[in-house]
Protein backbone atom coordinates (compact mmCIF):
# COMPACT_ATOMS: atom_id res chain seq x y z
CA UNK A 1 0.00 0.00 0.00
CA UNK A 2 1.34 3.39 -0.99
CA UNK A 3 1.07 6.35 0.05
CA UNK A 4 0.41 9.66 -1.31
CA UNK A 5 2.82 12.44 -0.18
CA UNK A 6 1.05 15.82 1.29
CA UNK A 7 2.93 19.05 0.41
CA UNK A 8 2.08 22.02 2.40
CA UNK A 9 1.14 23.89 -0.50
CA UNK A 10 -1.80 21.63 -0.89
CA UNK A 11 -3.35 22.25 2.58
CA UNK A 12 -5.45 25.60 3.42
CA UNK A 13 -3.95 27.53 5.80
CA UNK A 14 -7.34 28.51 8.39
CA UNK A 15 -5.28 30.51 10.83
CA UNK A 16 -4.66 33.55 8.36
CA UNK A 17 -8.35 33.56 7.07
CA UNK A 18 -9.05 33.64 11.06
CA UNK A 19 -7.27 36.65 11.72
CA UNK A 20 -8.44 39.15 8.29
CA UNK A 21 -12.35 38.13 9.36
CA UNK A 22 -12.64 38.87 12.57
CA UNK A 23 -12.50 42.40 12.63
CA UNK A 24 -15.31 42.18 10.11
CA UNK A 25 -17.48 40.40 12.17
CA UNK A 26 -16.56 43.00 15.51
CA UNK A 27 -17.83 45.47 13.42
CA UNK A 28 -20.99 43.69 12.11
CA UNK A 29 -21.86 42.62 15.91
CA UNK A 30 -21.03 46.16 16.92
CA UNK A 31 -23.33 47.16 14.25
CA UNK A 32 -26.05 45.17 14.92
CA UNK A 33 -26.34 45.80 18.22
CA UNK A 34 -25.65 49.77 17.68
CA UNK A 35 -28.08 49.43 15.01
CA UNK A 36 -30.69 48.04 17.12
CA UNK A 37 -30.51 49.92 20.18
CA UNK A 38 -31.07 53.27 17.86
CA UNK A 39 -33.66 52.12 16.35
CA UNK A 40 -36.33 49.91 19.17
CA UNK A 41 -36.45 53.83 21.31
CA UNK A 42 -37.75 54.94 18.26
CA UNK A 43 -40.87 51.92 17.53
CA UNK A 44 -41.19 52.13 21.64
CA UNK A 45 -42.08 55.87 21.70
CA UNK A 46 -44.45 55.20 18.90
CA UNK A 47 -46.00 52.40 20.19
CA UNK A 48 -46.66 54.67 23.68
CA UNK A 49 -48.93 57.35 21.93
CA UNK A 50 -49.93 55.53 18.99
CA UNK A 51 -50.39 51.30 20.29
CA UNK A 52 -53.25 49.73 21.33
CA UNK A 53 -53.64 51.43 25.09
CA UNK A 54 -52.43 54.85 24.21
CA UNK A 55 -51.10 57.62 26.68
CA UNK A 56 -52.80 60.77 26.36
CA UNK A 57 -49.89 63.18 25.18
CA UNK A 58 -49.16 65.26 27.79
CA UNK A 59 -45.86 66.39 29.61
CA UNK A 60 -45.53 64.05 32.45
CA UNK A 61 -46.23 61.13 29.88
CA UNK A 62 -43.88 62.67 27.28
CA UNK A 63 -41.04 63.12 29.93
CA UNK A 64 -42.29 59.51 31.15
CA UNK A 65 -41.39 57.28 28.41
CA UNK A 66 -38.36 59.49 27.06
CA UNK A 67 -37.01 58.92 30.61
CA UNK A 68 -37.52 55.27 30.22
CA UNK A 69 -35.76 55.22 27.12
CA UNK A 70 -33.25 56.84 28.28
CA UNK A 71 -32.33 54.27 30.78
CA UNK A 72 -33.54 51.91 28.84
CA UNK A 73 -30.76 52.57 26.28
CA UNK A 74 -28.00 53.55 28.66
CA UNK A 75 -28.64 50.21 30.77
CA UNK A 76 -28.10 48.04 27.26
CA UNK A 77 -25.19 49.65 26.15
CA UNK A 78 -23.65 49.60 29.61
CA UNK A 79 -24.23 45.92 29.73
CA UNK A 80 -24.01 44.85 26.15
């Protein structure tokens, strides 16, 4: 039984391809989760005045949910 002789040539090297991708995919994670976090404040303030159970527009509901978005976002970012 013979055997067939590898040459290194002949062999991917996965460590390089590694190392070019993943700051790619930091910045798409960073993206999507950037992405989403300025965008869900947006459908959230929307849903408060416009959803099914609306809050009559007023100041102290205004200042309300833009507060909670607030720390809403600020608590997601800090974590995330």
């Amino acid at each position: 039984m013979s055997t067939v002789p590898t040459s290194s040539a002949s062999i991917p090297d996965h460590a390089s391809d590694h190392g070019e991708s993943l700051p790619a995919l930091a910045l798409g994670a960073i993206g999507v989760v950037f992405g989403d976090v300025g965008t869900s404040p947006l459908y959230g303030l929307k849903e408060s005045f416009i959803g099914h159970h609306p809050l009559t527009v007023d100041a102290p509901h205004i200042f309300g949910v833009i507060s909670l978005i607030f720390w809403t976002m600020t608590l997601i970012v800090t974590i995330k």
